[in-house]
C-alpha atoms as a PDB file:
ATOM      1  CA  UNK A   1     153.622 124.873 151.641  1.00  0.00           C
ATOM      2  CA  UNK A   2     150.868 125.846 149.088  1.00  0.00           C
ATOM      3  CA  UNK A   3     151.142 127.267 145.823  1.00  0.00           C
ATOM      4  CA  UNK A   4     148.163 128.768 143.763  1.00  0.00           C
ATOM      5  CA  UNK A   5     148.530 130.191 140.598  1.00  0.00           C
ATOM      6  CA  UNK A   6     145.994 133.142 140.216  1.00  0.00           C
ATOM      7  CA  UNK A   7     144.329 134.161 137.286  1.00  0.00           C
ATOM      8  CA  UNK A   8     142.707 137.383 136.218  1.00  0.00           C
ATOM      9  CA  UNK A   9     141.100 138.303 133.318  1.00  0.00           C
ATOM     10  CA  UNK A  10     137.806 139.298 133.890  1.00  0.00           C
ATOM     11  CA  UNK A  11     138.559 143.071 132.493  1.00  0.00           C
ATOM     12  CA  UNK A  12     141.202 144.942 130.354  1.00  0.00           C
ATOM     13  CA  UNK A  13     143.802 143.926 132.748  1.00  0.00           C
ATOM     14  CA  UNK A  14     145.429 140.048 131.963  1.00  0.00           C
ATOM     15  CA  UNK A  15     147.316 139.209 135.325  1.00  0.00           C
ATOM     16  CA  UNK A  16     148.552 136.194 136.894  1.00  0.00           C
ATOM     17  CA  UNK A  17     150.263 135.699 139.918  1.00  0.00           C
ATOM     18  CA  UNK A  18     152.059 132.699 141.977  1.00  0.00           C
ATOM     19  CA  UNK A  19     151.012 132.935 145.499  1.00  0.00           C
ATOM     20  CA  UNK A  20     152.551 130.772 148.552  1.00  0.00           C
ATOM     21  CA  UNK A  21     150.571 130.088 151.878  1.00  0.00           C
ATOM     22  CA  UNK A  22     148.472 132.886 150.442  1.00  0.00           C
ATOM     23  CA  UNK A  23     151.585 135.657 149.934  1.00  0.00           C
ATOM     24  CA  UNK A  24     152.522 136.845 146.745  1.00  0.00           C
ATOM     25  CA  UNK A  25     155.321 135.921 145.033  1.00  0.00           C
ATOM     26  CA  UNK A  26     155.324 137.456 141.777  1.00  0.00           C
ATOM     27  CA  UNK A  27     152.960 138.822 139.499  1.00  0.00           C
ATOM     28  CA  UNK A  28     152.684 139.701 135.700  1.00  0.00           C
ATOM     29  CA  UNK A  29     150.250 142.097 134.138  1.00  0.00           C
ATOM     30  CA  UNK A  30     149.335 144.034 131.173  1.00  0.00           C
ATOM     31  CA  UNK A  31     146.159 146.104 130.392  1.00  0.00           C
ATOM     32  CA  UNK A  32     146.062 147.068 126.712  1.00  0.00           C
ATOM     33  CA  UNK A  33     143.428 149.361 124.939  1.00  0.00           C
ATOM     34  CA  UNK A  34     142.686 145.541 123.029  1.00  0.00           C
ATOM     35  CA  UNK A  35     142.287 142.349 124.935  1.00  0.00           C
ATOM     36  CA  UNK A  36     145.355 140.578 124.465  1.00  0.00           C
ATOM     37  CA  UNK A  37     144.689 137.477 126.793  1.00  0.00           C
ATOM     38  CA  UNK A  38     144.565 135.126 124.421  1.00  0.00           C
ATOM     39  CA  UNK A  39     148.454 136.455 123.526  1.00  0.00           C
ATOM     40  CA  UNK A  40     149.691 137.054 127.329  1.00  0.00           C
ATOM     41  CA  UNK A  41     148.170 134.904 129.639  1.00  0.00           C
ATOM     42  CA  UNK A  42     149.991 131.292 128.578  1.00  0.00           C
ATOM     43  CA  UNK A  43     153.266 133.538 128.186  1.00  0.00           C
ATOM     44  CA  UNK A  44     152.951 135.314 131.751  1.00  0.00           C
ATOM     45  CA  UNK A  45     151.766 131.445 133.179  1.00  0.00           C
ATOM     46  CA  UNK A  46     155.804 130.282 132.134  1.00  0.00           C
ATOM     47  CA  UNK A  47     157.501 133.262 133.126  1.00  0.00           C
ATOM     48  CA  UNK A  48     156.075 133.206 136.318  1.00  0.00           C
ATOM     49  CA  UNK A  49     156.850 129.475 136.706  1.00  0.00           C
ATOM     50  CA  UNK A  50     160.661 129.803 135.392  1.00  0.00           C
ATOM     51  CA  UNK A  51     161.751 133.175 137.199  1.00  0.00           C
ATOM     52  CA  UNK A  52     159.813 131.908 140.394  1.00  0.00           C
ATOM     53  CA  UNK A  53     161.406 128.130 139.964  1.00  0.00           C
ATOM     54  CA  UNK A  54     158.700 126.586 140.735  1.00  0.00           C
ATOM     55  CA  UNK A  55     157.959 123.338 138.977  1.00  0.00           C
ATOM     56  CA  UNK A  56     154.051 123.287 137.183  1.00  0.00           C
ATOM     57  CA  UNK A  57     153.746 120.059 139.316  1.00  0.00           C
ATOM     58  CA  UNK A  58     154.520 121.375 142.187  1.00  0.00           C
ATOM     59  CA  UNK A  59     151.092 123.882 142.051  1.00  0.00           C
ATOM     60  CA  UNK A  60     148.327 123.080 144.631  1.00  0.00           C
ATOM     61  CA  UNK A  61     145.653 124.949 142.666  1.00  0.00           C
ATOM     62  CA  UNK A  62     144.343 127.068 140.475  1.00  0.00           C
ATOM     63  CA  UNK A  63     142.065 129.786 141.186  1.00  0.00           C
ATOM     64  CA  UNK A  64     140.610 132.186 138.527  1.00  0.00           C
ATOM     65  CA  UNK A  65     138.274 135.376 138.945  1.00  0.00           C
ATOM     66  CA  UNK A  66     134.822 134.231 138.316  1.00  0.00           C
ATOM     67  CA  UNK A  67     133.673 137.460 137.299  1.00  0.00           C
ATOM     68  CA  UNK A  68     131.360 139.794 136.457  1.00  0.00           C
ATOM     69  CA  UNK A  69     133.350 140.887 133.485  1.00  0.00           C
ATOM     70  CA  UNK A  70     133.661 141.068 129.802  1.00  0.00           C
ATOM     71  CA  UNK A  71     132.116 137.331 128.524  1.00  0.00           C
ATOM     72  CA  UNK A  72     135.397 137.275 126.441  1.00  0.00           C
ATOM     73  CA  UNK A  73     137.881 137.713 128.878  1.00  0.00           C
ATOM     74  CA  UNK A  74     136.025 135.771 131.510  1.00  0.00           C
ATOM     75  CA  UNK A  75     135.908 132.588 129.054  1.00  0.00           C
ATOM     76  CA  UNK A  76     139.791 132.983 128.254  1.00  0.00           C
ATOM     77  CA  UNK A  77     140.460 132.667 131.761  1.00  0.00           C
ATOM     78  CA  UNK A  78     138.132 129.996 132.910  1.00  0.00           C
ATOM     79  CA  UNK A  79     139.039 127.840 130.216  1.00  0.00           C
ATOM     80  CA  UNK A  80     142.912 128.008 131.232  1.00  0.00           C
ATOM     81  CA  UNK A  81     142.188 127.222 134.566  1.00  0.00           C
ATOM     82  CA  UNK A  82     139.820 124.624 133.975  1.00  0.00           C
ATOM     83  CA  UNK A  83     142.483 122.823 131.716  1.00  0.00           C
ATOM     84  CA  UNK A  84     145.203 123.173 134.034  1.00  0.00           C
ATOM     85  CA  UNK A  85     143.096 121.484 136.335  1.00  0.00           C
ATOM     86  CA  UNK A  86     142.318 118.787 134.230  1.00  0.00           C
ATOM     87  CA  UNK A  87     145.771 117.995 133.368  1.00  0.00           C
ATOM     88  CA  UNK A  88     147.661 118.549 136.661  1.00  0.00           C
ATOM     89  CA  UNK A  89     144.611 116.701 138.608  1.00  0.00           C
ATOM     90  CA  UNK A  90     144.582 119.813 141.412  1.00  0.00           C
ATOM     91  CA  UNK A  91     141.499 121.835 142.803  1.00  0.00           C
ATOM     92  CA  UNK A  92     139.865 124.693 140.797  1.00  0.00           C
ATOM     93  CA  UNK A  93     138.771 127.680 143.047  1.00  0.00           C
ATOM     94  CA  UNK A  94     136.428 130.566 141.862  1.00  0.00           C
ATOM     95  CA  UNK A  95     136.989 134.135 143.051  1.00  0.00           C
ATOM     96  CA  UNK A  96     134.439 137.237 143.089  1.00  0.00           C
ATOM     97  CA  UNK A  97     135.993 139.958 140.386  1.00  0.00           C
ATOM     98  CA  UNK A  98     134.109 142.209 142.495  1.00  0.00           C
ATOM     99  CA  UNK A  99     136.171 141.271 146.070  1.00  0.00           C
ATOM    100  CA  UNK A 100     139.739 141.217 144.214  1.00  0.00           C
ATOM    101  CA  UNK A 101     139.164 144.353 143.090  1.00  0.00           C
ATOM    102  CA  UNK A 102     137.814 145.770 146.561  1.00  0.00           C
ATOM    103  CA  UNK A 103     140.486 144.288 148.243  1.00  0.00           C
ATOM    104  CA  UNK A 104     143.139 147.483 146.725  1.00  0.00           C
ATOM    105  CA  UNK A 105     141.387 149.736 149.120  1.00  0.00           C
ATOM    106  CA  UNK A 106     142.933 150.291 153.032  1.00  0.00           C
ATOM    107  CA  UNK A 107     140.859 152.221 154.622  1.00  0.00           C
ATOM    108  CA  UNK A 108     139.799 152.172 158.272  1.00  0.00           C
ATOM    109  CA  UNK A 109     135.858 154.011 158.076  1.00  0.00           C
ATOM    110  CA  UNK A 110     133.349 153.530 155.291  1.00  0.00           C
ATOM    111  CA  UNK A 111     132.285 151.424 152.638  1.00  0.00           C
ATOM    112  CA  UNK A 112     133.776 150.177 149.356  1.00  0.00           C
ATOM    113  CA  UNK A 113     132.009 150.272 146.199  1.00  0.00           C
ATOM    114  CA  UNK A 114     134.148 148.021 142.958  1.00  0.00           C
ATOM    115  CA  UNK A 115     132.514 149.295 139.674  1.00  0.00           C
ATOM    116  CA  UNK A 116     133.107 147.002 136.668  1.00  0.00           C
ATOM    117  CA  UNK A 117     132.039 149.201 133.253  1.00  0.00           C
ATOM    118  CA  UNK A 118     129.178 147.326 131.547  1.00  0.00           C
ATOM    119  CA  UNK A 119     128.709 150.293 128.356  1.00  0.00           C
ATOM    120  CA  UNK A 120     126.682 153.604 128.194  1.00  0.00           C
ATOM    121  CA  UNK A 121     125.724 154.380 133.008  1.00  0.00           C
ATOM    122  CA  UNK A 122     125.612 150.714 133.792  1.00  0.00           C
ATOM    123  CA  UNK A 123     127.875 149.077 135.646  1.00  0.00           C
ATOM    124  CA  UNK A 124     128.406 145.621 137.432  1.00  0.00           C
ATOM    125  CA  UNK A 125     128.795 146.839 141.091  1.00  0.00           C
ATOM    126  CA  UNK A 126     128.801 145.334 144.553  1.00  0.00           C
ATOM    127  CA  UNK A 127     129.263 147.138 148.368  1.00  0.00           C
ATOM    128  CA  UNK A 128     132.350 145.873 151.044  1.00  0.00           C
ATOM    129  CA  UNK A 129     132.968 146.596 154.167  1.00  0.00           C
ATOM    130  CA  UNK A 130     136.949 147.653 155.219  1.00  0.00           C
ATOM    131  CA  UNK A 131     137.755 144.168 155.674  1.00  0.00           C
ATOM    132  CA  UNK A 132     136.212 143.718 151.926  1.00  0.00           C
ATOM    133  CA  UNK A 133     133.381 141.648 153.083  1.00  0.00           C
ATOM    134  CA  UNK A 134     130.266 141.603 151.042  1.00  0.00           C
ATOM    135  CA  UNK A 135     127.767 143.642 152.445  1.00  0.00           C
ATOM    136  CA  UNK A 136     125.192 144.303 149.430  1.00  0.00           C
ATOM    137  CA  UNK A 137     124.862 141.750 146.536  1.00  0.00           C
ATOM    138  CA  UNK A 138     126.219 141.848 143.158  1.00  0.00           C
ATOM    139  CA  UNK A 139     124.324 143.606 140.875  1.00  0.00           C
ATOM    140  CA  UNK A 140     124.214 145.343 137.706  1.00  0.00           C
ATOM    141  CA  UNK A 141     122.742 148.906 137.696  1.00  0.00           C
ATOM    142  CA  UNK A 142     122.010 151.848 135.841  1.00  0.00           C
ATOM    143  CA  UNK A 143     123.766 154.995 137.892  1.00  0.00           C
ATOM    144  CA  UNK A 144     121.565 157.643 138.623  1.00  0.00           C
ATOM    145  CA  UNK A 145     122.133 161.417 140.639  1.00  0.00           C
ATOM    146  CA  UNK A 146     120.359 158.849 143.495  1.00  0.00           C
ATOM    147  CA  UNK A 147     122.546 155.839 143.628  1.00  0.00           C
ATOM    148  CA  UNK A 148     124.354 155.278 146.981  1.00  0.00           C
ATOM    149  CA  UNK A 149     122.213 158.409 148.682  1.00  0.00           C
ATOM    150  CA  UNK A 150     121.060 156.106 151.580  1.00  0.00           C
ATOM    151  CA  UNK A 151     124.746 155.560 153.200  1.00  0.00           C
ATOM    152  CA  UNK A 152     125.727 158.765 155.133  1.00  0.00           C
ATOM    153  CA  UNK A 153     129.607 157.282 155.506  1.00  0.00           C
ATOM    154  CA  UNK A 154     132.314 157.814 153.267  1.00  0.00           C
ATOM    155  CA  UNK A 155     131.738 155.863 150.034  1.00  0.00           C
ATOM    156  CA  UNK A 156     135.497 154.966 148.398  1.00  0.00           C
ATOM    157  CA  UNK A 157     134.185 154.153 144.479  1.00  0.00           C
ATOM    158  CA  UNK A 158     136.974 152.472 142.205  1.00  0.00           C
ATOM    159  CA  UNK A 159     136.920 150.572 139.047  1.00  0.00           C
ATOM    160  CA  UNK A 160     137.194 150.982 135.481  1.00  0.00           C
ATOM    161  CA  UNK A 161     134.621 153.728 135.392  1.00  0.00           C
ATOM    162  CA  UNK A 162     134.989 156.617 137.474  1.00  0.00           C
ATOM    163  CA  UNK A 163     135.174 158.885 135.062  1.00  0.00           C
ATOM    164  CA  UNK A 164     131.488 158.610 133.881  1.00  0.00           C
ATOM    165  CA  UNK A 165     130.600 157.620 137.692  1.00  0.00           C
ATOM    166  CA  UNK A 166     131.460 161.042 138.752  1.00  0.00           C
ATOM    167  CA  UNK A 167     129.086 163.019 136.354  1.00  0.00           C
ATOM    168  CA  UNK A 168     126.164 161.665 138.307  1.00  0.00           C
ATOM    169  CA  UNK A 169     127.672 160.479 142.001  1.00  0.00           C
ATOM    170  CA  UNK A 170     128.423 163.705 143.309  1.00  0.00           C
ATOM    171  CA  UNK A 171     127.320 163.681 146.744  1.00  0.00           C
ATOM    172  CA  UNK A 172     130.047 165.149 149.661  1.00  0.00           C
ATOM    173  CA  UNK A 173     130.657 161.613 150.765  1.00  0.00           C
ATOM    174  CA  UNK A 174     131.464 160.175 147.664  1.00  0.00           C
ATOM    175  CA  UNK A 175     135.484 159.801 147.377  1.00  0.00           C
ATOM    176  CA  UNK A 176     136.496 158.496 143.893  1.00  0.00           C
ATOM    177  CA  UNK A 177     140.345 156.494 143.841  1.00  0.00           C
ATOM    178  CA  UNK A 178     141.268 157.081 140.349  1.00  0.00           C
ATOM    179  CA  UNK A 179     144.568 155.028 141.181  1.00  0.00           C
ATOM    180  CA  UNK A 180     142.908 151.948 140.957  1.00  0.00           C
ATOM    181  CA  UNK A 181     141.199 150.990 137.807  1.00  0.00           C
ATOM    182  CA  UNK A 182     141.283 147.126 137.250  1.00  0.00           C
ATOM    183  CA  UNK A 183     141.109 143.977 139.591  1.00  0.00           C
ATOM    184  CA  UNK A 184     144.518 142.452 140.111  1.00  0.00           C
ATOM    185  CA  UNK A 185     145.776 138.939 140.528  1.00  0.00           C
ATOM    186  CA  UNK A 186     148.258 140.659 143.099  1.00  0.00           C
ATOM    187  CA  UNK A 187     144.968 140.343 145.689  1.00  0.00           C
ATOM    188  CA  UNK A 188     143.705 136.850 144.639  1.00  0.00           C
ATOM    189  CA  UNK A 189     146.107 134.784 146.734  1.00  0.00           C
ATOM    190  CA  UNK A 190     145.108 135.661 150.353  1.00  0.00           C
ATOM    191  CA  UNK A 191     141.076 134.623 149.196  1.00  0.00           C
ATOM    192  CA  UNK A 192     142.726 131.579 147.138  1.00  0.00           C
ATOM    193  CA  UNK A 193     144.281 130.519 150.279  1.00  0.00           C
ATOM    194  CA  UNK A 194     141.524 130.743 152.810  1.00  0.00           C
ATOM    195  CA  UNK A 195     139.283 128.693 150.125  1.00  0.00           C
ATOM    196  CA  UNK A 196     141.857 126.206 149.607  1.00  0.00           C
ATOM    197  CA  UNK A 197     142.176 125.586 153.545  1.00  0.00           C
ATOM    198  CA  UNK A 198     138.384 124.871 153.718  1.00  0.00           C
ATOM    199  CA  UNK A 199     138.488 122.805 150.559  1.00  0.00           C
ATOM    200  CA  UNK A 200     136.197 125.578 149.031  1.00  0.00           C
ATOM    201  CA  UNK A 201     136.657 123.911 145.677  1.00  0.00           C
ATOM    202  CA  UNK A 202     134.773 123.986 142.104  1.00  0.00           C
ATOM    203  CA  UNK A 203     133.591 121.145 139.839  1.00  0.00           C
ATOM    204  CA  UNK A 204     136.038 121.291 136.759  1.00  0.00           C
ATOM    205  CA  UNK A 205     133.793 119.629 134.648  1.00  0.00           C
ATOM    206  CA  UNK A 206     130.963 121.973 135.018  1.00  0.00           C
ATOM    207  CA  UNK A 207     131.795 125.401 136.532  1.00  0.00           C
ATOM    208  CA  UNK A 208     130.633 128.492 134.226  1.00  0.00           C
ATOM    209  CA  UNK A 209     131.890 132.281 134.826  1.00  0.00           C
ATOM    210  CA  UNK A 210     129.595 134.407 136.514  1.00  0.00           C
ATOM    211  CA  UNK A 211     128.683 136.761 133.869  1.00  0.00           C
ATOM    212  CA  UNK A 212     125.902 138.293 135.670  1.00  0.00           C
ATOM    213  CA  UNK A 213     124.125 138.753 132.160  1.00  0.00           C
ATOM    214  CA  UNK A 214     123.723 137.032 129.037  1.00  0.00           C
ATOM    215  CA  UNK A 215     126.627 138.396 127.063  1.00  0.00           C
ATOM    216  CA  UNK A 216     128.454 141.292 127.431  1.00  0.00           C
ATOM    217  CA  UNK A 217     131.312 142.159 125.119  1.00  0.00           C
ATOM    218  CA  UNK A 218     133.727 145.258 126.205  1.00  0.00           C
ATOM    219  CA  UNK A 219     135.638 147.156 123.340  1.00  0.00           C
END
């Protein structure tokens, strides 16, 4: 059997989860108005590992959302992983922000647009298919009344900014999920898997979050 602990914190939301042959076995989470990483994620790393039983040794991997995201939040969770890694002498494995968020959506028809706030109408953004394959590149845009016009499906938008998203993406196809706000380490475990049975694997020493700009700090 594999285990992967899963790390999250490339928004608001600090979440880790245990994962086995790429199920879910428990998962902890908290998203505060304030980043409180730095305070959770160590704590929700033991809990997990005492209520679940499972010894540290005994974990296979680590894999930690790469990002976009806030540069804070992104560096909190990289560095964790990176030093379990270190210490424990297992794999590191990098995750899209972008696809763990994505992957809340089940729907059958249409496209999936994950919107990661980035300040003032721009936002780090990618498109997925329904089996939350990447079908148009990262990015980070400025939303305009003309973003997304060329796709005639049904658009499903979700992230942490809907609310400003929907004073400008208005068109009859657009569907907004208000329900789902922040990527979750709940989703990480079926990607962490697949990676981990191809030996899809970073270099500790020198992997860097993919902050998709220079710096960007979230209040």
């Amino acid at each position: 059997m594999t285990y992967i602990l899963n790390i999250e914190t490339a928004t608001r939301n600090c979440s880790v989860s245990l994962s086995k042959d790429g199920e879910t076995i428990l998962c902890k989470e908290i998203a505060e108005q304030g980043y409180s990483h730095a305070e959770k994620l160590h704590v929700f790393i033991e809990e997990i590992l005492q209520e679940t039983k499972v010894d540290i040794k005994e974990l296979n991997a680590i894999a930690v959302s790469k990002g976009p995201g806030s540069y804070t939040g992104l560096r909190i969770g990289v560095s964790t992983a990176k030093g379990l890694c270190y210490a424990l002498g297992i794999p590191l494995i990098s995750l899209d922000t972008l696809q763990v968020l994505a992957s809340q959506v089940a729907v059958e028809n249409g496209i999936i647009v994950p919107m990661i706030d980035a300040r003032r109408m721009e936002v780090y953004s990618a498109v997925f298919d329904t089996n939350h394959q990447k079908i148009a590149a990262v990015q980070a845009e400025i939303l305009t009344e003309n973003s997304y016009s060329e796709f005639t499906e049904t658009v499903y938008f979700i992230g942490d900014c809907q609310e400003k998203c929907q004073t400008v993406l208005t068109q009859n196809n657009f569907i907004f999920l208000p329900e789902i706000v922040f990527p979750s380490a709940k989703e990480m475990g079926k990607w962490s898997y697949q990676k981990f049975m191809n030996t899809d694997f970073e270099d500790v020493a020198y992997f860097e979050p993919f902050y998709l700009k220079d710096f960007l700090m979230v209040k």
